[in-house]
Protein backbone atom coordinates (compact mmCIF):
# COMPACT_ATOMS: atom_id res chain seq x y z
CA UNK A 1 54.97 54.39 -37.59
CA UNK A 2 51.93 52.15 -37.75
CA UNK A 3 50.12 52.65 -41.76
CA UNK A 4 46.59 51.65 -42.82
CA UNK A 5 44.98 51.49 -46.22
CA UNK A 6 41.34 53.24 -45.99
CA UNK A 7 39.63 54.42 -49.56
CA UNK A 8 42.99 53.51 -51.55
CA UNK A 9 44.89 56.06 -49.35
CA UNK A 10 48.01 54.64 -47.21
CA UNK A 11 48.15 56.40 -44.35
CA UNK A 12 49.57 56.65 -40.92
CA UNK A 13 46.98 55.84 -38.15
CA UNK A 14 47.96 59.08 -36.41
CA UNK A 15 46.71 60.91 -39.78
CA UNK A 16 43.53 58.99 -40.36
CA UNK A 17 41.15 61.42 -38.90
CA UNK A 18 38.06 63.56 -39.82
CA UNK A 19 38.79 66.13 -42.32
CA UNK A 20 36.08 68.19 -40.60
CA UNK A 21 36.64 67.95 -36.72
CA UNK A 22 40.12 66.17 -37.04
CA UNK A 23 38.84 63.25 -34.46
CA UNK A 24 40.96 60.19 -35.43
CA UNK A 25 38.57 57.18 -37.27
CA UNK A 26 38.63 53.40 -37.17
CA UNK A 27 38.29 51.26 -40.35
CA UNK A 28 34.78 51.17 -38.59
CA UNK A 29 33.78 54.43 -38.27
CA UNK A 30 34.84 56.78 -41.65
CA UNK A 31 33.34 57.27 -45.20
CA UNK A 32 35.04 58.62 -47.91
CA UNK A 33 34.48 61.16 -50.82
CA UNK A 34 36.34 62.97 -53.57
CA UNK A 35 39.58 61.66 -51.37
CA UNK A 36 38.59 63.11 -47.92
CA UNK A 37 37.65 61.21 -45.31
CA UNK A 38 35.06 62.40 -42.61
CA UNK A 39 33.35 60.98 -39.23
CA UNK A 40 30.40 59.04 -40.04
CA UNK A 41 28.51 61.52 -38.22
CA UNK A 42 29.93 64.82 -40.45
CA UNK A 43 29.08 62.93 -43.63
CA UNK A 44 25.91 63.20 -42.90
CA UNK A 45 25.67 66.75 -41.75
CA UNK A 46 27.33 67.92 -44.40
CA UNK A 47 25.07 66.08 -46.77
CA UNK A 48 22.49 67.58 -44.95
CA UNK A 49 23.65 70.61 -45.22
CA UNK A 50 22.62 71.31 -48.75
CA UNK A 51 20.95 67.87 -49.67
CA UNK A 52 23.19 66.83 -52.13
CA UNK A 53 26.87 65.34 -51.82
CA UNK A 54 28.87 67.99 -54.42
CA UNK A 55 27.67 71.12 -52.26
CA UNK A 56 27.25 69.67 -48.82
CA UNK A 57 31.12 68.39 -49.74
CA UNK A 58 32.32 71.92 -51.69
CA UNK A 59 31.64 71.19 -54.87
CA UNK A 60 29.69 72.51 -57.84
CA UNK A 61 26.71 70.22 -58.87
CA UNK A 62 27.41 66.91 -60.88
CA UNK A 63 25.05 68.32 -63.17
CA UNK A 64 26.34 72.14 -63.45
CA UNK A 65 29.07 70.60 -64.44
């Protein structure tokens, strides 16, 4: 099995996909956050979604915290 490092995760390429839709990403094509990784194109939906990233992402407010 072929491995890749993205966002301090080794993983294999076969598992290196969109949390959100599941398509697989390139070292070109992902972000990262709290651990997840997402099409560049979710990441900003979901951000969109409720205009912050903790929400948008499932998670209470930085500053609810």
């Amino acid at each position: 099995m072929e491995k890749m490092v993205a966002d301090k995760l080794i993983l294999h390429s076969n598992c290196f996909c969109c949390k959100h839709c599941n398509k697989k990403l390139s070292i070109h094509n992902y972000s990262a956050i709290y651990g997840e990784l997402y099409c560049a194109s979710h990441y900003h939906q979901l951000f969109k979604k409720k205009g912050n990233y903790d929400e948008g992402f499932g998670h209470r407010q930085h500053k609810d915290r």
